[in-house]
N, C-alpha and C. Protein backbone atom coordinates (compact mmCIF):
# COMPACT_ATOMS: atom_id res chain seq x y z
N UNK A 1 120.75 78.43 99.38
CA UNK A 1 120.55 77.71 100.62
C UNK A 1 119.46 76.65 100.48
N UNK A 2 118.95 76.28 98.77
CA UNK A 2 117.90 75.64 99.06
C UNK A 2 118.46 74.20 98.57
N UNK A 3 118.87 73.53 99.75
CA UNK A 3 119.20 72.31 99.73
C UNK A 3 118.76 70.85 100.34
N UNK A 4 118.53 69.83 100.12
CA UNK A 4 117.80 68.94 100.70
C UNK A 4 118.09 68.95 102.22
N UNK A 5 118.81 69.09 102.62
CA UNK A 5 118.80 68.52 104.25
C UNK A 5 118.01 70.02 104.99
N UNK A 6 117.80 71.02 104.50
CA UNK A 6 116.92 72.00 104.76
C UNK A 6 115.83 71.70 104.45
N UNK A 7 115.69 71.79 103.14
CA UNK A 7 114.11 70.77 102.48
C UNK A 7 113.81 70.04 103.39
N UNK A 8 114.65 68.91 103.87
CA UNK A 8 113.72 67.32 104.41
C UNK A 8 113.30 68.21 106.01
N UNK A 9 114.30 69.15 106.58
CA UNK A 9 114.08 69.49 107.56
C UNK A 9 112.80 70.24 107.99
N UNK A 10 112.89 71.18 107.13
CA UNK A 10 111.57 72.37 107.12
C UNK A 10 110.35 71.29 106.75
N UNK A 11 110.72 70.73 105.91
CA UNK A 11 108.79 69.57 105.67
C UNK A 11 108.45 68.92 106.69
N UNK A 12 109.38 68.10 107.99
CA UNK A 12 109.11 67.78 109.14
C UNK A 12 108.60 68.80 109.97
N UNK A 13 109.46 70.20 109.82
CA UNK A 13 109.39 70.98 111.19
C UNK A 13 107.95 71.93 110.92
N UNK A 14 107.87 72.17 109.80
CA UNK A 14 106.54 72.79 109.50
C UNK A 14 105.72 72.83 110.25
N UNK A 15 105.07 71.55 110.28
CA UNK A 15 103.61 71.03 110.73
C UNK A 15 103.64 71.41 112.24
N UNK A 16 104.51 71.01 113.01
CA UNK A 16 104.82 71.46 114.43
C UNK A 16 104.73 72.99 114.99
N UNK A 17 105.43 73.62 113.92
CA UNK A 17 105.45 74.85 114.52
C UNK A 17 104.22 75.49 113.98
N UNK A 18 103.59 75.54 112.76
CA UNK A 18 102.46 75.86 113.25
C UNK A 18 101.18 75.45 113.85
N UNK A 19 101.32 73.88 114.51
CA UNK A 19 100.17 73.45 115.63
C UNK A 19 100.72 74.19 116.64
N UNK A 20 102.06 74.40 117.10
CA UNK A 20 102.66 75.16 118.46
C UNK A 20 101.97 76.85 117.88
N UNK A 21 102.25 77.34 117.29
CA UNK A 21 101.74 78.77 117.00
C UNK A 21 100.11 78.72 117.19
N UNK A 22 99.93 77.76 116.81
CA UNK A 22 97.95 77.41 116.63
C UNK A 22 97.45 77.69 118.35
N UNK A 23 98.24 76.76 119.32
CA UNK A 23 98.29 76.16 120.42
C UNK A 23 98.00 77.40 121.35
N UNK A 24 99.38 78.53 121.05
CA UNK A 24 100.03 79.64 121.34
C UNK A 24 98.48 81.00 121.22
N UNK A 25 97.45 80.80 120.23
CA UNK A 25 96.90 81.72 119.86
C UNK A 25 95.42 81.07 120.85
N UNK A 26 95.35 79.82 120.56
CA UNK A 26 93.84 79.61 121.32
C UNK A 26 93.66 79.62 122.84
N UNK A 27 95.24 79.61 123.28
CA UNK A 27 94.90 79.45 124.69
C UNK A 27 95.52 80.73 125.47
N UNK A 28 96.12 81.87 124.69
CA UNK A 28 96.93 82.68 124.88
C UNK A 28 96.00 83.63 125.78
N UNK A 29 94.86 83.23 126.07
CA UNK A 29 93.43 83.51 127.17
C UNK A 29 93.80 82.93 128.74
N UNK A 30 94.22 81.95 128.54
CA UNK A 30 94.16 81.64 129.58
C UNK A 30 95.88 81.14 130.33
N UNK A 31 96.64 81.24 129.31
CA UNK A 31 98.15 80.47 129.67
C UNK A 31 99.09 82.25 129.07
N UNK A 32 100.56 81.91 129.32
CA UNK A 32 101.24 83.05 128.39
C UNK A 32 100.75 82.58 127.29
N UNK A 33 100.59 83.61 126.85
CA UNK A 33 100.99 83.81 124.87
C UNK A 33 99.75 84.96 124.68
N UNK A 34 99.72 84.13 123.05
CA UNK A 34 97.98 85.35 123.01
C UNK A 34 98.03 85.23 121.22
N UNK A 35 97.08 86.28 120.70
CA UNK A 35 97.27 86.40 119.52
C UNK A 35 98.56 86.49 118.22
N UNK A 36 99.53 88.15 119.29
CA UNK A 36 100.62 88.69 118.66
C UNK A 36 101.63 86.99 118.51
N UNK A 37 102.02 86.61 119.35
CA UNK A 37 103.09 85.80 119.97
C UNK A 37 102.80 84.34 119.09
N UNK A 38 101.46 84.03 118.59
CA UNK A 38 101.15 83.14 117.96
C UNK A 38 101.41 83.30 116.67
N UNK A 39 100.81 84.62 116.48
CA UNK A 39 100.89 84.78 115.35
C UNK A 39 102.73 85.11 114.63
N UNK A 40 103.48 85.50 115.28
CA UNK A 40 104.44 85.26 115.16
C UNK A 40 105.15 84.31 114.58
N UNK A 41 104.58 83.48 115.83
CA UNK A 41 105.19 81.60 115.55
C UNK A 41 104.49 81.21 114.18
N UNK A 42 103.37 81.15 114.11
CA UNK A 42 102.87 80.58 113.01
C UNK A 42 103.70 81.40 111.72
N UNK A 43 104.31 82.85 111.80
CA UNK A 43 104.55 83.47 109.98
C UNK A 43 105.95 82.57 110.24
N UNK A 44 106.11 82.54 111.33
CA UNK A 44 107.96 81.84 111.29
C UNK A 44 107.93 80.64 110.75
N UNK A 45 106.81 80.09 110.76
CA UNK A 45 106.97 78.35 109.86
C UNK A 45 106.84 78.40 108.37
N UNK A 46 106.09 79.65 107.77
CA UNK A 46 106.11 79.85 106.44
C UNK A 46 107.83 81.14 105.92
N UNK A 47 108.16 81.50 107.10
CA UNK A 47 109.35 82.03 106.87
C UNK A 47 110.37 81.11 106.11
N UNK A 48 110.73 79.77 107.05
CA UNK A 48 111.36 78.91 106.93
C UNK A 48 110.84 78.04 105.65
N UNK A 49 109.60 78.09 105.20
CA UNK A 49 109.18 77.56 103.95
C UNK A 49 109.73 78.22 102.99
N UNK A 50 110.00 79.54 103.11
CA UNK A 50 110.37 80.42 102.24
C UNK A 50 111.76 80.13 101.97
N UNK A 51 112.41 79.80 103.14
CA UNK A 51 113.84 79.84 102.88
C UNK A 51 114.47 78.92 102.55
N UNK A 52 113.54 77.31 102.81
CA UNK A 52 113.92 76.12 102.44
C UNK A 52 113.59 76.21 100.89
N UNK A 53 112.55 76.80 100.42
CA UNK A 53 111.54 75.95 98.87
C UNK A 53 111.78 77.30 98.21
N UNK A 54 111.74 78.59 98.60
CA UNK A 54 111.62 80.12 97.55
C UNK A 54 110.53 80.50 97.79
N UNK A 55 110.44 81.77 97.21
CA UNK A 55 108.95 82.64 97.64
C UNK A 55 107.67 82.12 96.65
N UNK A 56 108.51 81.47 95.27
CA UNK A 56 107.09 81.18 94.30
C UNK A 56 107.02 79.93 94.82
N UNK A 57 107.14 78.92 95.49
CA UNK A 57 106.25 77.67 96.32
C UNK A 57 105.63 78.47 97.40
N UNK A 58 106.26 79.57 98.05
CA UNK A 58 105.43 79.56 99.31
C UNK A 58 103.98 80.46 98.52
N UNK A 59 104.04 81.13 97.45
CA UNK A 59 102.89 81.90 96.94
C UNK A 59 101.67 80.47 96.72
N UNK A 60 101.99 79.37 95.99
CA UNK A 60 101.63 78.74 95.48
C UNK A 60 100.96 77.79 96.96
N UNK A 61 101.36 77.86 98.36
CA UNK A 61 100.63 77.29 99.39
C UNK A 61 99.77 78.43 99.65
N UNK A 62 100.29 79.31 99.92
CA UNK A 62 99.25 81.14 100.47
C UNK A 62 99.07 82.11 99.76
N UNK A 63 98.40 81.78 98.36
CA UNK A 63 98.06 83.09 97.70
C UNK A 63 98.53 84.14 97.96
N UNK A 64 98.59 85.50 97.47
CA UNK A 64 98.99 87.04 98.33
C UNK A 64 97.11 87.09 98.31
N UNK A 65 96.44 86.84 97.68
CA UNK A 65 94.95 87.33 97.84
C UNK A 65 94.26 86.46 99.13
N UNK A 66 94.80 85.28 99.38
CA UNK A 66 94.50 84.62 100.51
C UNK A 66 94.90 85.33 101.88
N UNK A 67 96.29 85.78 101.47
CA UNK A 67 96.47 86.82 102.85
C UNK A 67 96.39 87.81 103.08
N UNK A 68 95.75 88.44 102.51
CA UNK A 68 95.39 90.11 102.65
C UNK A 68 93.77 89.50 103.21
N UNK A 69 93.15 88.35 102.56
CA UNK A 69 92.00 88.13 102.91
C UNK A 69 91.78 87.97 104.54
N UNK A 70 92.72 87.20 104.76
CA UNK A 70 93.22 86.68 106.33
C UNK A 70 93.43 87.93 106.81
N UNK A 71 94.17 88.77 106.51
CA UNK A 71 94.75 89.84 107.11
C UNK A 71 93.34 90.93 107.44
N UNK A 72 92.76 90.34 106.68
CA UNK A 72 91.60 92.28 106.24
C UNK A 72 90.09 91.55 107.37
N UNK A 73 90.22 90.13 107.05
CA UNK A 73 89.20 89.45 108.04
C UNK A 73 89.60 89.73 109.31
N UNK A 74 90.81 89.04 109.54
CA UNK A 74 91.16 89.68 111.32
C UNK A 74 91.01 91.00 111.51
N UNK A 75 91.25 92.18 111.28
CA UNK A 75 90.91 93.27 111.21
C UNK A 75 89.34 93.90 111.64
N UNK A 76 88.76 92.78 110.52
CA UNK A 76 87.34 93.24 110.24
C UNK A 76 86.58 92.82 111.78
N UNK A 77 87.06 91.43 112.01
CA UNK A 77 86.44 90.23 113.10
C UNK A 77 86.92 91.47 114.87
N UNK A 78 88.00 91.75 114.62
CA UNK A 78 88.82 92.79 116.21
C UNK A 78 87.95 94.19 115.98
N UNK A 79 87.57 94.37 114.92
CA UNK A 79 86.90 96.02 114.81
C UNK A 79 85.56 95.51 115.06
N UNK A 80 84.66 94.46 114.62
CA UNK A 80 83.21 94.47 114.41
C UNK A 80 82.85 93.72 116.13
N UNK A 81 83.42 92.83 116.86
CA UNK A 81 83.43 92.52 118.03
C UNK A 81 83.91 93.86 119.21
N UNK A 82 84.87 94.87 118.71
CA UNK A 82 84.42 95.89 119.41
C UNK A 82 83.56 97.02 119.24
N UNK A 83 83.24 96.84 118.26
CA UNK A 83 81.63 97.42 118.08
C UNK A 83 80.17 97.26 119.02
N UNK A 84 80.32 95.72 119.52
CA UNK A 84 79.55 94.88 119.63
C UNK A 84 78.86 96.00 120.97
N UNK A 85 80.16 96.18 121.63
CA UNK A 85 80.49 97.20 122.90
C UNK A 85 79.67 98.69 123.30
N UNK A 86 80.08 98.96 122.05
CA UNK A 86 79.55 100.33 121.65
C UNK A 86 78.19 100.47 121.29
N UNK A 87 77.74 99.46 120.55
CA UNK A 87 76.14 99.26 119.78
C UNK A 87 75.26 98.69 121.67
N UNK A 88 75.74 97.88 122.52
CA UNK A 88 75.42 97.85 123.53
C UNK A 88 75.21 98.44 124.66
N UNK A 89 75.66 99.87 124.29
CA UNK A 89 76.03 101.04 125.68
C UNK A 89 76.65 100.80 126.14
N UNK A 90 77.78 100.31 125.97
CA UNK A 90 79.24 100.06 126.87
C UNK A 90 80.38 100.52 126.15
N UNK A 91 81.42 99.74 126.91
CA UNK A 91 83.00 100.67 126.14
C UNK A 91 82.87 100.22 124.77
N UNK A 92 84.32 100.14 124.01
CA UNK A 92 84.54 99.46 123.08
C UNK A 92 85.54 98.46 123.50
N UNK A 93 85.11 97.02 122.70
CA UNK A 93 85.58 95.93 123.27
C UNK A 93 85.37 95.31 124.65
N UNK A 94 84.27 96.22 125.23
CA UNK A 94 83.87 95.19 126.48
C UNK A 94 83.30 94.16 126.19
N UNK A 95 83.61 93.48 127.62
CA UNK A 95 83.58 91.88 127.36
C UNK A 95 82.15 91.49 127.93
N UNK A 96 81.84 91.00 129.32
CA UNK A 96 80.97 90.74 130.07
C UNK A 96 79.42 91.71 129.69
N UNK A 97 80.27 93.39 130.03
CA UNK A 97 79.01 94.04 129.88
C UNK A 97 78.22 94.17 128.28
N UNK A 98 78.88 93.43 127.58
CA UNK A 98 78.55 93.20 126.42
C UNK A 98 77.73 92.43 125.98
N UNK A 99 77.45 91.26 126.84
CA UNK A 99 76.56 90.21 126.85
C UNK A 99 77.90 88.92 126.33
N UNK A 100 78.36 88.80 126.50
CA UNK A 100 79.32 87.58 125.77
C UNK A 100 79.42 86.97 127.05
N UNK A 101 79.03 85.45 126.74
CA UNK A 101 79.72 84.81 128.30
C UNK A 101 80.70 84.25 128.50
N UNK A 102 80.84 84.35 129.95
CA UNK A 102 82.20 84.08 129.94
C UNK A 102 82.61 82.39 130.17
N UNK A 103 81.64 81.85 130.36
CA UNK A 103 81.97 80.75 130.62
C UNK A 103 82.54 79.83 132.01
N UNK A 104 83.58 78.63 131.87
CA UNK A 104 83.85 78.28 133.08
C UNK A 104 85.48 78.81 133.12
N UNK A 105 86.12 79.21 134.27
CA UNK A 105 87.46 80.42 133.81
C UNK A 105 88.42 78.55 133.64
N UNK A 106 89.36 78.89 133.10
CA UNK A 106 90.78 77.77 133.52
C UNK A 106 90.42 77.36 131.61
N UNK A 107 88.74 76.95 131.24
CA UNK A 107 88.53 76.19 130.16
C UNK A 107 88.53 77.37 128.86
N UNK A 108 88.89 76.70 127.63
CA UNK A 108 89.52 77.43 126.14
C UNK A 108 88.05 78.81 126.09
N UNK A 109 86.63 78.35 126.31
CA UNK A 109 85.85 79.22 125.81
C UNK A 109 85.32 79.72 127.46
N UNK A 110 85.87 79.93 127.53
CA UNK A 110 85.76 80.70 129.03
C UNK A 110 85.86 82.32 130.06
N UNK A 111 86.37 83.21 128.27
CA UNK A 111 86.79 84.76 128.28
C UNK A 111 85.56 85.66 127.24
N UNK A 112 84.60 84.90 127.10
CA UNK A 112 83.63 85.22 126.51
C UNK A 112 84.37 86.05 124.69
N UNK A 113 84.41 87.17 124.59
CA UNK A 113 85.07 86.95 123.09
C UNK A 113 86.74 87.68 123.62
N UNK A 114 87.19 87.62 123.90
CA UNK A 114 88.88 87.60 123.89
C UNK A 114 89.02 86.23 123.25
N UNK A 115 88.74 85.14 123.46
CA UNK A 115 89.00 83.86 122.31
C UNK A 115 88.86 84.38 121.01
N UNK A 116 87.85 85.15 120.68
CA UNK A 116 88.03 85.08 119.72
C UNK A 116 88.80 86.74 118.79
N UNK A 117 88.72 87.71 119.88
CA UNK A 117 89.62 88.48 119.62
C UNK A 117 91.26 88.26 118.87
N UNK A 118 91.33 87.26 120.24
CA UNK A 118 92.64 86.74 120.59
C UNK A 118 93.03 85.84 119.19
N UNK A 119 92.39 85.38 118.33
CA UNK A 119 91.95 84.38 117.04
C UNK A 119 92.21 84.93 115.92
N UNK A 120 91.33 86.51 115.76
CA UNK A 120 91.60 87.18 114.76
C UNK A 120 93.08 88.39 114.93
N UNK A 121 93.63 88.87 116.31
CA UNK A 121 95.03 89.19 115.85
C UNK A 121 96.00 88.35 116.23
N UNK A 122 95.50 87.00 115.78
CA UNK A 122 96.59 86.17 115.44
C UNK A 122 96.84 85.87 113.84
N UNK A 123 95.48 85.86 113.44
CA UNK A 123 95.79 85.50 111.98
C UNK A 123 96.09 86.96 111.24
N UNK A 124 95.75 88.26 111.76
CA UNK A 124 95.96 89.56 111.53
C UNK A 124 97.43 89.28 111.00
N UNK A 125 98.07 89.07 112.84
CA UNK A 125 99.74 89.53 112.86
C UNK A 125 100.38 88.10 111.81
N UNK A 126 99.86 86.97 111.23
CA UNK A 126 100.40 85.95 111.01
C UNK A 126 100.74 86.21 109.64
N UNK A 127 99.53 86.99 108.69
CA UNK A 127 99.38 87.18 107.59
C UNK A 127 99.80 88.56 106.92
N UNK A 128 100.07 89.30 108.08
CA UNK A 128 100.81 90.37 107.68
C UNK A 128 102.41 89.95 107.90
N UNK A 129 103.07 89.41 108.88
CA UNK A 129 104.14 89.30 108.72
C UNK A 129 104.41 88.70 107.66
N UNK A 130 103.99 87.32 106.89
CA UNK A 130 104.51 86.51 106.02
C UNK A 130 104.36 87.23 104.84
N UNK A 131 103.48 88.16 104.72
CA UNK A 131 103.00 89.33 103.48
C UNK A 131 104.65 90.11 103.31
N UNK A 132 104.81 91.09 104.40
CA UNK A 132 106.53 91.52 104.51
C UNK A 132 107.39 91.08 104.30
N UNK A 133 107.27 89.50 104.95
CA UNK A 133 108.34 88.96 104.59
C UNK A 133 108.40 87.96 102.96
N UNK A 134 107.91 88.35 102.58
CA UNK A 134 107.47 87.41 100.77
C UNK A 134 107.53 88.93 100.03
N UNK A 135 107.40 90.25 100.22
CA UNK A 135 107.49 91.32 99.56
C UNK A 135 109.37 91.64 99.27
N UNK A 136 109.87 91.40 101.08
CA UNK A 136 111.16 91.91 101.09
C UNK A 136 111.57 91.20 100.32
N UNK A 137 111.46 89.65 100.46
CA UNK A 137 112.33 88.60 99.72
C UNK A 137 112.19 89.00 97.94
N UNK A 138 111.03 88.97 97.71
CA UNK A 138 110.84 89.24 96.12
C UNK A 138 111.51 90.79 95.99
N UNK A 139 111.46 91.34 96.72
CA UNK A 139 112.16 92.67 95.96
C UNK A 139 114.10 92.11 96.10
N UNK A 140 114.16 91.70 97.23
CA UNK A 140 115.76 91.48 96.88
C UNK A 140 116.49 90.72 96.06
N UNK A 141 115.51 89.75 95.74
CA UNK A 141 115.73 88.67 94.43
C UNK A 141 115.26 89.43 93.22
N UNK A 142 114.57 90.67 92.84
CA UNK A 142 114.66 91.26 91.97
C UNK A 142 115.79 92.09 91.44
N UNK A 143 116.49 92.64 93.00
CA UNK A 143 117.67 93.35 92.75
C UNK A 143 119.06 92.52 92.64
N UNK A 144 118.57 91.10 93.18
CA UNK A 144 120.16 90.48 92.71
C UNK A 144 120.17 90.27 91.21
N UNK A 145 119.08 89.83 90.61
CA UNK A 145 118.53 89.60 89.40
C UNK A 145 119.06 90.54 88.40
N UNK A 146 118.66 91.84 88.83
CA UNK A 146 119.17 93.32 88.09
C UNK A 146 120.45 93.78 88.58
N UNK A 147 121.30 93.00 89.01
CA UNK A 147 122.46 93.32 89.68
C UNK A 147 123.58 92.42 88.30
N UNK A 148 122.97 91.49 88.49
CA UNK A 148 123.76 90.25 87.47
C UNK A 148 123.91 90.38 85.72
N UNK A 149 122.70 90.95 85.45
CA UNK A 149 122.80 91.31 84.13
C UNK A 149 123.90 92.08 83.66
């Protein structure tokens, strides 16, 4: 399926869908969306990289060590901000009583850290999906591989 009019297509559509996934994650505070839903959108533009170019170009834009890095940072960034909570005498993941401000409401930094909650399980869910989906692909191109011999 890896043919130019896919090629020329996916190199245009790229860039779009993940500023729309980008879009999807920073404001997902204050509009629909949020982290999950961004992060979504954004693995779906390297999906389609995958399917236009193969899995060894898309390794060669996103390391696997780049995304476990991404993956293990969001993780780290959603666990150590609800800490913040706990080390404060409050819940975990409180917001306000946490000291984080909230800002002016309607504007991007305005949920005190849900922005940035909202930031790290986006790149969490972004970098784990494209991780699954670059594992499945390489294992099934291993088995067509060992199928043909």
């Amino acid at each position: 399926m890896r043919d130019l009019i896919v090629r020329v297509i996916a190199r245009f559509m790229i860039p779009f869908i993940q500023v729309y996934g980008l879009y999807i994650i920073l404001y997902g505070h204050v509009s629909p969306g949020g982290g999950f839903a961004g992060g979504t959108v954004m693995a779906a533009s390297l999906v389609l990289y995958v399917l236009a170019y193969g899995v060894k170009a898309e390794e060669k834009r996103l390391p696997e060590w780049l995304a476990r890095s991404i993956e293990s940072l969001g993780a780290i960034v959603f666990v150590g901000l609800g800490l913040v909570g706990l080390f404060k005498g409050t819940t975990f993941l409180s917001n306000a009583a946490a000291g984080f401000p909230l800002g002016i409401p309607g504007r991007l930094l305005s949920a005190g850290a849900i922005f940035i909650l909202t930031f790290a399980i986006g790149m969490k869910v972004f970098s784990t999906m494209i991780t699954l989906f670059s594992h499945l692909v390489e294992e099934e191109e291993v088995e067509e591989e060992g199928s043909s011999v």
